[in-house]
C-alpha atoms as a PDB file:
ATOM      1  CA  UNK A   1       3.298  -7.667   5.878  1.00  0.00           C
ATOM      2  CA  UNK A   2      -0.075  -7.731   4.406  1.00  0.00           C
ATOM      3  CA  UNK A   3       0.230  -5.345   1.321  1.00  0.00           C
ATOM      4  CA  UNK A   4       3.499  -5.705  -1.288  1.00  0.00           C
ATOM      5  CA  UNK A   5       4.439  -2.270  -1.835  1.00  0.00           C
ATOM      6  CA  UNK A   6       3.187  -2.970  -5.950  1.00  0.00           C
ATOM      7  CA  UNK A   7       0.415  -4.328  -4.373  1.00  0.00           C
ATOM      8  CA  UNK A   8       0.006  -0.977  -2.558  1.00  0.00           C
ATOM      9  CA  UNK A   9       0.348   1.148  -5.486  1.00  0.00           C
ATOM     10  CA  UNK A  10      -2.095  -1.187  -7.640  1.00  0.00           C
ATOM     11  CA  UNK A  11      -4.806  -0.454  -4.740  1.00  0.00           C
ATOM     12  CA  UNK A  12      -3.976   3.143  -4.272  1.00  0.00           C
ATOM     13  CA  UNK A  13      -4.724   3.777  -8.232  1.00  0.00           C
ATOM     14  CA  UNK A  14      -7.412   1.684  -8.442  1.00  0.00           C
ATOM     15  CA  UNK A  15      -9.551   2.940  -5.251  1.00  0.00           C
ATOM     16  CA  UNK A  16     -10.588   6.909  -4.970  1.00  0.00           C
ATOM     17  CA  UNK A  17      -8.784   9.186  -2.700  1.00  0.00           C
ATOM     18  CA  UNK A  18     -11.821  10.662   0.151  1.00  0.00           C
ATOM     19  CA  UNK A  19     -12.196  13.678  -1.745  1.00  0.00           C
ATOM     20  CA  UNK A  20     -13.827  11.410  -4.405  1.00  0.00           C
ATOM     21  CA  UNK A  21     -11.063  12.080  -7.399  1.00  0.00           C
ATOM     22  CA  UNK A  22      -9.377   9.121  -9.062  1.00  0.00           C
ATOM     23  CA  UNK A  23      -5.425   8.719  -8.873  1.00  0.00           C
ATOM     24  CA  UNK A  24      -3.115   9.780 -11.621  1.00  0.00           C
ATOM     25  CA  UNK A  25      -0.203   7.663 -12.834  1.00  0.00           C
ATOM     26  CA  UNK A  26       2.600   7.758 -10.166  1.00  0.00           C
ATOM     27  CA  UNK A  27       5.030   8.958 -12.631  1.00  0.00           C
ATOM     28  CA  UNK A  28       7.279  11.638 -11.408  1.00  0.00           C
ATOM     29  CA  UNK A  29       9.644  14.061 -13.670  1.00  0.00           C
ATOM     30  CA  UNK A  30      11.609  16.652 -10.990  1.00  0.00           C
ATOM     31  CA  UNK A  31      13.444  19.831 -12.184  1.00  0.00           C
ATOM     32  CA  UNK A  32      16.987  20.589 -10.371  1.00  0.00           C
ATOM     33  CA  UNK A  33      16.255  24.442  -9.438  1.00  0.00           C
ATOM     34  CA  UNK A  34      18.838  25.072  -7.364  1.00  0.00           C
ATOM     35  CA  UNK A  35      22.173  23.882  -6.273  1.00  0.00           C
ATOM     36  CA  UNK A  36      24.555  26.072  -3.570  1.00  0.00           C
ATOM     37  CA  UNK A  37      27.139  24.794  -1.047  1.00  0.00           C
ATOM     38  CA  UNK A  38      25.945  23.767   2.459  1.00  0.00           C
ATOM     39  CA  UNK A  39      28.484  24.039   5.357  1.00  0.00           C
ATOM     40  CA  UNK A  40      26.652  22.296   8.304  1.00  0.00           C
ATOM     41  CA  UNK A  41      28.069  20.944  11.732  1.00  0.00           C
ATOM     42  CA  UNK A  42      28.070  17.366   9.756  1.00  0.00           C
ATOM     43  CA  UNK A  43      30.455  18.596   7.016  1.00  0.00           C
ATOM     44  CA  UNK A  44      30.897  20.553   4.014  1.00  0.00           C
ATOM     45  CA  UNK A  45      27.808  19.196   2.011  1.00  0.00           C
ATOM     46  CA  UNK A  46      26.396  20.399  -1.348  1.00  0.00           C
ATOM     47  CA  UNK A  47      22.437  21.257  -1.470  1.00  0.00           C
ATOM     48  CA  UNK A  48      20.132  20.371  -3.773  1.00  0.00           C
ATOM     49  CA  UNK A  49      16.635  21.736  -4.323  1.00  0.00           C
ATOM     50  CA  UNK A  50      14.187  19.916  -6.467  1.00  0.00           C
ATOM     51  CA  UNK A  51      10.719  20.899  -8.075  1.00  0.00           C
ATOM     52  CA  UNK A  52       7.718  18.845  -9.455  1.00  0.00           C
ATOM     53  CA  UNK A  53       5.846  21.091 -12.141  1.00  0.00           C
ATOM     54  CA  UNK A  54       8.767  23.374 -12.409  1.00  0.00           C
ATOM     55  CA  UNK A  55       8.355  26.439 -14.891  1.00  0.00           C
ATOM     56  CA  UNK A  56       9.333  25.816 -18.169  1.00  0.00           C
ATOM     57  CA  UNK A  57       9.047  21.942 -16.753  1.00  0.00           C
ATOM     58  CA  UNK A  58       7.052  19.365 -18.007  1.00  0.00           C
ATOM     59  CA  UNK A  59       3.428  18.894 -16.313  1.00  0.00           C
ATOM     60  CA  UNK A  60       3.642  15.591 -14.536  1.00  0.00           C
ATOM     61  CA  UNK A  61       1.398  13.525 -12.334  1.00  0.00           C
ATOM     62  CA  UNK A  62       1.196  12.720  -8.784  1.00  0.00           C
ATOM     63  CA  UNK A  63      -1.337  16.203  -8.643  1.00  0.00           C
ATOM     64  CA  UNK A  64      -3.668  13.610  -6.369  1.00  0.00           C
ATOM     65  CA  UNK A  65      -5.117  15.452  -3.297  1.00  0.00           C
ATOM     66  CA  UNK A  66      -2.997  12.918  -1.258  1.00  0.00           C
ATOM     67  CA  UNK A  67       0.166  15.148  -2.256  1.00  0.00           C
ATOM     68  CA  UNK A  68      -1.461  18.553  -1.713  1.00  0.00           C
ATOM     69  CA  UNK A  69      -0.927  17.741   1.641  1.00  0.00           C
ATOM     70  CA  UNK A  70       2.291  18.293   1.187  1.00  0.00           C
ATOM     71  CA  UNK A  71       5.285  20.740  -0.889  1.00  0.00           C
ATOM     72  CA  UNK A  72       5.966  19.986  -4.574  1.00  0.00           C
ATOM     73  CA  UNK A  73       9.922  20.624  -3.869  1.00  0.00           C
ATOM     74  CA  UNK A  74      12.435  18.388  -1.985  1.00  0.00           C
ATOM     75  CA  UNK A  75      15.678  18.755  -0.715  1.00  0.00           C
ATOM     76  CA  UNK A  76      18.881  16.540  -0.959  1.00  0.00           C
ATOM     77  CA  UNK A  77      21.915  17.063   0.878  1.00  0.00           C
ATOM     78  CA  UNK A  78      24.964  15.380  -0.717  1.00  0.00           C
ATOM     79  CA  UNK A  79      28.428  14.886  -0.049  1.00  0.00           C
ATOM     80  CA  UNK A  80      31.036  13.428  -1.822  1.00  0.00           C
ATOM     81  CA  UNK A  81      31.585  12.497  -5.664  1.00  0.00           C
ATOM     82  CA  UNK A  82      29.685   9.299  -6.937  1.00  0.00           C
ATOM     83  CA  UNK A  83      31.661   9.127  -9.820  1.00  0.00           C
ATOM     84  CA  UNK A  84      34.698   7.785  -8.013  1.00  0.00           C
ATOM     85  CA  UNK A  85      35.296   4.054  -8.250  1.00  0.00           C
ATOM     86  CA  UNK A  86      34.358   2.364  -5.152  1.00  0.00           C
ATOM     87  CA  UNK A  87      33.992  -1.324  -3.460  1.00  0.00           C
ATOM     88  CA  UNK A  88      31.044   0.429  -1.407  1.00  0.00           C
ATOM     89  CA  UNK A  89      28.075   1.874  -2.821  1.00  0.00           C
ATOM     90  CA  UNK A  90      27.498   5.430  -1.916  1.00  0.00           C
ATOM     91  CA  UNK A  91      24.974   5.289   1.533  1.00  0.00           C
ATOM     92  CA  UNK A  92      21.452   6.989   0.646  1.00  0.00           C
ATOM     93  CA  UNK A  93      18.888   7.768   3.503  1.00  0.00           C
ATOM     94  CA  UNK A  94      15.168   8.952   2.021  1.00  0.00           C
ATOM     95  CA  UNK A  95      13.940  11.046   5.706  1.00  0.00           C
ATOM     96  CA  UNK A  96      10.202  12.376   5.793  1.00  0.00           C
ATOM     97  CA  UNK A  97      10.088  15.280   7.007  1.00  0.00           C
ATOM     98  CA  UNK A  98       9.076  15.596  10.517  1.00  0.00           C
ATOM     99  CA  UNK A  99       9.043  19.415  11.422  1.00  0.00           C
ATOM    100  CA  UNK A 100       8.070  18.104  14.990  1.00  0.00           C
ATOM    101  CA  UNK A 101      11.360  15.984  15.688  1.00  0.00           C
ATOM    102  CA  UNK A 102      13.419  17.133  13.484  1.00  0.00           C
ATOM    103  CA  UNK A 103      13.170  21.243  14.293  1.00  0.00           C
ATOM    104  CA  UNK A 104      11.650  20.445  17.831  1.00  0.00           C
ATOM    105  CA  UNK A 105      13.104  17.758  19.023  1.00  0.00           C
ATOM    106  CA  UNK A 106       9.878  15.941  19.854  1.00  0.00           C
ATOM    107  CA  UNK A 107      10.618  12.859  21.892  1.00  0.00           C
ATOM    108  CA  UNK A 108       7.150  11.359  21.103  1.00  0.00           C
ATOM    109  CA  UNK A 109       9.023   9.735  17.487  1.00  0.00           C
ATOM    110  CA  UNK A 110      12.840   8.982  16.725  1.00  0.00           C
ATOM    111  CA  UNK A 111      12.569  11.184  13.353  1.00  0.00           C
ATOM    112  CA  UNK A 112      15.098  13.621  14.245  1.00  0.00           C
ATOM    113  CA  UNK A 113      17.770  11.279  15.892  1.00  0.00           C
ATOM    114  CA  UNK A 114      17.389   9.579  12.415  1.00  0.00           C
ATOM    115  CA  UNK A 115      18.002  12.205  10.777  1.00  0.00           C
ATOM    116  CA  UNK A 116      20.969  12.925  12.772  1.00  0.00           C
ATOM    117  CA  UNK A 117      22.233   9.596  12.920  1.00  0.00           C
ATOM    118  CA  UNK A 118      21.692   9.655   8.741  1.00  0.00           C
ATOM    119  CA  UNK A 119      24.157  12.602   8.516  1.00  0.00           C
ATOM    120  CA  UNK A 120      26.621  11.414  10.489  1.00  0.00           C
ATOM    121  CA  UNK A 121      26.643   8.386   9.044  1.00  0.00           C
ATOM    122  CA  UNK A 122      27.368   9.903   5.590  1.00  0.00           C
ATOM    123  CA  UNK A 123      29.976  12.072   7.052  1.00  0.00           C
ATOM    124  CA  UNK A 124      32.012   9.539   8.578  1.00  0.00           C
ATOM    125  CA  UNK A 125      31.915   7.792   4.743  1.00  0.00           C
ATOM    126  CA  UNK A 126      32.864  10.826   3.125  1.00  0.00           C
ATOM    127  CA  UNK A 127      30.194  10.499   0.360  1.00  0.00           C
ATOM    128  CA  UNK A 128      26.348   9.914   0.611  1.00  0.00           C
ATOM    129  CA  UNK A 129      22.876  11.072  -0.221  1.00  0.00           C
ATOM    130  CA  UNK A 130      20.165  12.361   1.951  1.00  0.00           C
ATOM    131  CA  UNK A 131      16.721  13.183   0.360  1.00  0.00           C
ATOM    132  CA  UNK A 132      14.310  15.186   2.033  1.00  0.00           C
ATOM    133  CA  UNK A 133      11.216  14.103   1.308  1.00  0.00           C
ATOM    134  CA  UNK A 134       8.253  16.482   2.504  1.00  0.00           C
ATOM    135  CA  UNK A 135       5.587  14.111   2.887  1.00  0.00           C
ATOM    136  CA  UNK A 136       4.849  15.434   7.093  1.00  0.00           C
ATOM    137  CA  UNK A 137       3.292  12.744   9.460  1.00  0.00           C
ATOM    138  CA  UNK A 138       3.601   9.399   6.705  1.00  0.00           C
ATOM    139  CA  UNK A 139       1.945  11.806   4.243  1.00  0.00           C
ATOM    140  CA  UNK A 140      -1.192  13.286   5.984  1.00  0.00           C
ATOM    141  CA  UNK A 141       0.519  16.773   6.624  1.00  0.00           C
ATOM    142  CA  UNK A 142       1.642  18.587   9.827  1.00  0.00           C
ATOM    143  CA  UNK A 143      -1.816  19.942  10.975  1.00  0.00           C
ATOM    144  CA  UNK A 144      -3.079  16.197  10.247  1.00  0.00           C
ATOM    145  CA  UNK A 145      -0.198  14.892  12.184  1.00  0.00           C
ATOM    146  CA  UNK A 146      -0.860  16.797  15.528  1.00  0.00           C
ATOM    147  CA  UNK A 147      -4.849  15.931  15.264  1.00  0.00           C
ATOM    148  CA  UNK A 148      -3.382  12.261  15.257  1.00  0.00           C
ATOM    149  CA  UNK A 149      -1.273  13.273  17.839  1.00  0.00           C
ATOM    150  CA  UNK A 150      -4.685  14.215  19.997  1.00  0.00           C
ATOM    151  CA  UNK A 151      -6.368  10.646  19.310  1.00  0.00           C
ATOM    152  CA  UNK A 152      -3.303   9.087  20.364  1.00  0.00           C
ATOM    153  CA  UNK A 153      -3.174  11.335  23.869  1.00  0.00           C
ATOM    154  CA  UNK A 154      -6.811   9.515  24.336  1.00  0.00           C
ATOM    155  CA  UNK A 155      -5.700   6.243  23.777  1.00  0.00           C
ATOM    156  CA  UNK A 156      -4.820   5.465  20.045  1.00  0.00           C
ATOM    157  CA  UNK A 157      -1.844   4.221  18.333  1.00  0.00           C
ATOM    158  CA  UNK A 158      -0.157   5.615  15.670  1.00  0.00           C
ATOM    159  CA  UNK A 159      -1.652   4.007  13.083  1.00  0.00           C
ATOM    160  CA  UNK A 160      -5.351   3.869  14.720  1.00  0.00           C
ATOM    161  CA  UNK A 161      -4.851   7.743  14.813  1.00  0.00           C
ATOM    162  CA  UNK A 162      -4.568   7.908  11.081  1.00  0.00           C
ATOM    163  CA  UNK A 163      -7.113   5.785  10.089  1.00  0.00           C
ATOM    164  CA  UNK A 164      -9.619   7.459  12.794  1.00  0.00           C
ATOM    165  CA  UNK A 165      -9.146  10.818  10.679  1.00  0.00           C
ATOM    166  CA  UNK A 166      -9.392   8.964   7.424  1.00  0.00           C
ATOM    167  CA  UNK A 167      -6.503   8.709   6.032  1.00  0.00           C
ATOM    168  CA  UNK A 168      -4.423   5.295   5.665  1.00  0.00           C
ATOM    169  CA  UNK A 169      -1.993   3.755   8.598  1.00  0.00           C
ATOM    170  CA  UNK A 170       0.806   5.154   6.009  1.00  0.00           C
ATOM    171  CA  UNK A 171      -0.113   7.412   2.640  1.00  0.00           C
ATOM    172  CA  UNK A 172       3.261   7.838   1.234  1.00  0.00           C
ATOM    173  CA  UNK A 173       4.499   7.371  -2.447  1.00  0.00           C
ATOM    174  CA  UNK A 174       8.477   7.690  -2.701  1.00  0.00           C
ATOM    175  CA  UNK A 175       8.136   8.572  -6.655  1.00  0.00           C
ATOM    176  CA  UNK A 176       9.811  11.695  -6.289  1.00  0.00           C
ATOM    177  CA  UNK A 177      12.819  10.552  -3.568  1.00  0.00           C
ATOM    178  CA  UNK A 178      13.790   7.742  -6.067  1.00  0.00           C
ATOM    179  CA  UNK A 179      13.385  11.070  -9.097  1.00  0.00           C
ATOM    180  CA  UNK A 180      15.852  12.636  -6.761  1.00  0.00           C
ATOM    181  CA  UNK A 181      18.148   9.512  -6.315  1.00  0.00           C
ATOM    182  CA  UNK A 182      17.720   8.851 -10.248  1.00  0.00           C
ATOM    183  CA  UNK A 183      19.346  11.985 -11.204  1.00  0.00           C
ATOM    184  CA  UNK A 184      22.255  11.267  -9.570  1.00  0.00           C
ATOM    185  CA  UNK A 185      22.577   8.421 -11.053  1.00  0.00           C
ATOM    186  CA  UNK A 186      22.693   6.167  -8.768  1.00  0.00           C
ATOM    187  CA  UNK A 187      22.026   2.568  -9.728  1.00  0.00           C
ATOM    188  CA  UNK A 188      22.720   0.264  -6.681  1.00  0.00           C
ATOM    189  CA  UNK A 189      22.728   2.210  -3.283  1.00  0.00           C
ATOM    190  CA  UNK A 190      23.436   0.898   0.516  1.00  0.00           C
ATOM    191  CA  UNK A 191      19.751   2.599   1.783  1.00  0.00           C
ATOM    192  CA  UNK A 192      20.159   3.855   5.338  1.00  0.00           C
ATOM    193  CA  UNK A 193      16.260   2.642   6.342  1.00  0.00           C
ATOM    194  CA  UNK A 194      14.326   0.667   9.043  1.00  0.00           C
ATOM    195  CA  UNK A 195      11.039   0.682   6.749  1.00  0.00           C
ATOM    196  CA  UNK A 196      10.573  -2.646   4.293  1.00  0.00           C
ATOM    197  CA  UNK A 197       8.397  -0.747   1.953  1.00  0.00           C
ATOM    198  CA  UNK A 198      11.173   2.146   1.069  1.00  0.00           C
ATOM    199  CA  UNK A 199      13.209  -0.922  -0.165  1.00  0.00           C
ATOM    200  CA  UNK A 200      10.547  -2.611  -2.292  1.00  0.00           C
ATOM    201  CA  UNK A 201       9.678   0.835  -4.083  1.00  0.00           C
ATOM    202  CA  UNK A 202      13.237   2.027  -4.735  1.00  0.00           C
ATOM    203  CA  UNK A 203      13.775  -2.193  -5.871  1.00  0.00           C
ATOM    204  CA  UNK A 204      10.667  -1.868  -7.730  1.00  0.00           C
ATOM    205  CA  UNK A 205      12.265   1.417  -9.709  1.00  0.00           C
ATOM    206  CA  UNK A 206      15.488  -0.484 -10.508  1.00  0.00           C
ATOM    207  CA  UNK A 207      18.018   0.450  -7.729  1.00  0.00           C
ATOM    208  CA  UNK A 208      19.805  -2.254  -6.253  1.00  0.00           C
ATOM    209  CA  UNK A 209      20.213  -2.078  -2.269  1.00  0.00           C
ATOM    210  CA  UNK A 210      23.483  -3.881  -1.991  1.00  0.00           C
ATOM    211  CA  UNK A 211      23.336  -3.548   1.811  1.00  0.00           C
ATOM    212  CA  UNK A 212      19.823  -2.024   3.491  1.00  0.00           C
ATOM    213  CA  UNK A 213      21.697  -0.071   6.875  1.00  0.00           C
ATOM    214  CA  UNK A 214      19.298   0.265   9.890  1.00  0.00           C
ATOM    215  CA  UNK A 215      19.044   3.562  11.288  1.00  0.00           C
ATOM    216  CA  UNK A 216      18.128   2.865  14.855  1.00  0.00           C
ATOM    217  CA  UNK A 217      18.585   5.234  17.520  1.00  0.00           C
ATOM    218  CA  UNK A 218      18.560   4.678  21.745  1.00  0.00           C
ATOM    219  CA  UNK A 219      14.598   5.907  22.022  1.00  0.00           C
ATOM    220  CA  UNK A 220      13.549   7.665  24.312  1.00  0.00           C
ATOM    221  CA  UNK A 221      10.579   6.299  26.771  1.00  0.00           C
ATOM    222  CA  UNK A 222       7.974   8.274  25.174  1.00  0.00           C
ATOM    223  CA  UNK A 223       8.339   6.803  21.813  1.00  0.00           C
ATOM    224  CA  UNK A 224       8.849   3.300  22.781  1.00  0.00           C
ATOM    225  CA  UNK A 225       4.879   2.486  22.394  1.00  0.00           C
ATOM    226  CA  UNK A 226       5.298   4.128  18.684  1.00  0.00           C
ATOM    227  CA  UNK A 227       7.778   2.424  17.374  1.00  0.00           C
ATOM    228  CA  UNK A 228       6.565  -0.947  18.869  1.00  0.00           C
ATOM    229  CA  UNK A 229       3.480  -0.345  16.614  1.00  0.00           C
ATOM    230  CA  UNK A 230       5.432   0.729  13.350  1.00  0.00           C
ATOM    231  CA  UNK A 231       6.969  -2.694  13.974  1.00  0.00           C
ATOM    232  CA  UNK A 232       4.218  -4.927  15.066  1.00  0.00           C
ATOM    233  CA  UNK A 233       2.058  -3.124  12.486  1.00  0.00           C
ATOM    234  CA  UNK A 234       3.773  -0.980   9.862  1.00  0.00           C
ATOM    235  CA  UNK A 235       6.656  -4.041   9.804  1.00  0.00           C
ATOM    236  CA  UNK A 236       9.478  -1.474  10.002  1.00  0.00           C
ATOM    237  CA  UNK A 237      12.380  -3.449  10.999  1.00  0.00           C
ATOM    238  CA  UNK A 238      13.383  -2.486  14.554  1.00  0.00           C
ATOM    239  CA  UNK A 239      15.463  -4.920  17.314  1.00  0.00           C
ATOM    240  CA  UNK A 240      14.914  -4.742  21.133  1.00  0.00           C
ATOM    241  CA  UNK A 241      11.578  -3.831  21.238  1.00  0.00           C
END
């Protein structure tokens, strides 16, 4: 990979975002808003809703134009009690949101078979994390996302589709997933993840991956070209392509 994900940061703060405004400190503080039970056809799960600038909540950064894009709240499913002794670290999968594959069942990305796959996983464990993190389409939003989705119908790739409209091959910051995994307190995880940078920024906020899980699915044919590129170009970690 070209970029460190510190590396990444250091450039992303440094540089100016297209709309001309300087970065703010990537320095997260969530609320925990809401909490409720969450029966689901994976198991009996608790849910967790989060909020960045909260009332009555401390005004934090990450207010760039980069995350306007996208909500202020994310969602953790949970299951299990991580205050039980165990050999195993609880299993913890960080899944952008993808309204496309994960509501539609788009076959043009593997998102919602991950996210699938994720809570099954979890289930079968009987304790595990899932964040939610709503940064749509690597962080350029859902209406951004199906633009891309145009350039690639004439001929781009995934990533030449982002950086046609501007944006970079990948614009997320995972300050407020690791928040979410922070409250629970968890200090060494096994991260259900095919991406290399989601490891170096929850290593680079202290939590220990004592086993990174992949999270590969049977793709369909219409993805395959897509998730060639996130590995010949993103480096996502992904065998038999």
């Amino acid at each position: 990979m070209d970029r460190t994900y510190s590396e990444l940061l250091d450039e992303r703060e440094n540089s100016r975002t297209q709309y001309g405004k300087s970065r703010v400190p990537l320095t997260v503080k969530l609320e925990k808003v809401a909490e409720a039970a969450f029966p689901c056809r994976f198991g009996n799960f608790r849910i967790f809703g989060f909020r960045r600038n909260a009332p009555n909540s401390p005004t934090v950064g990450l207010t760039t134009d980069l995350q306007s894009t996208n909500s202020a709240e994310t969602v953790a499913l949970k299951l299990g009690d991580f205050s039980l002794t165990s050999d195993r670290a609880p299993l913890v999968r960080i899944h952008s949101q993808c309204l496309t594959g994960d509501v539609f069942g788009s076959l043009r990305c593997d998102c919602g078979r991950q996210l699938e796959l994720a809570l099954e996983k979890i289930a079968n464990e009987g304790r595990g994390l899932l964040v939610y993190d709503p940064q749509e389409g690597r962080g350029i939003g859902l209406v951004n996302k199906l633009m891309a989705y145009q350039l690639q119908d004439n001929g781009a790739d995934t990533v030449e589709a982002n950086e046609e409209l501007g944006f970079e091959a990948d614009q997320r910051l995972y300050d407020d997933p690791i928040a979410v995994i922070h409250y629970f307190g968890l200090k060494k995880i096994r991260f259900l993840s095919n991406n290399p940078e989601k490891v170096a920024a929850l290593e680079a906020a202290g939590i220990e991956i004592t086993e990174r899980v992949p999270c590969e699915i049977d793709s369909p044919d219409q993805a395959t070209s897509y998730l060639r590129t996130k590995k010949e170009k993103l480096g996502h970690l992904i065998k038999g392509l």
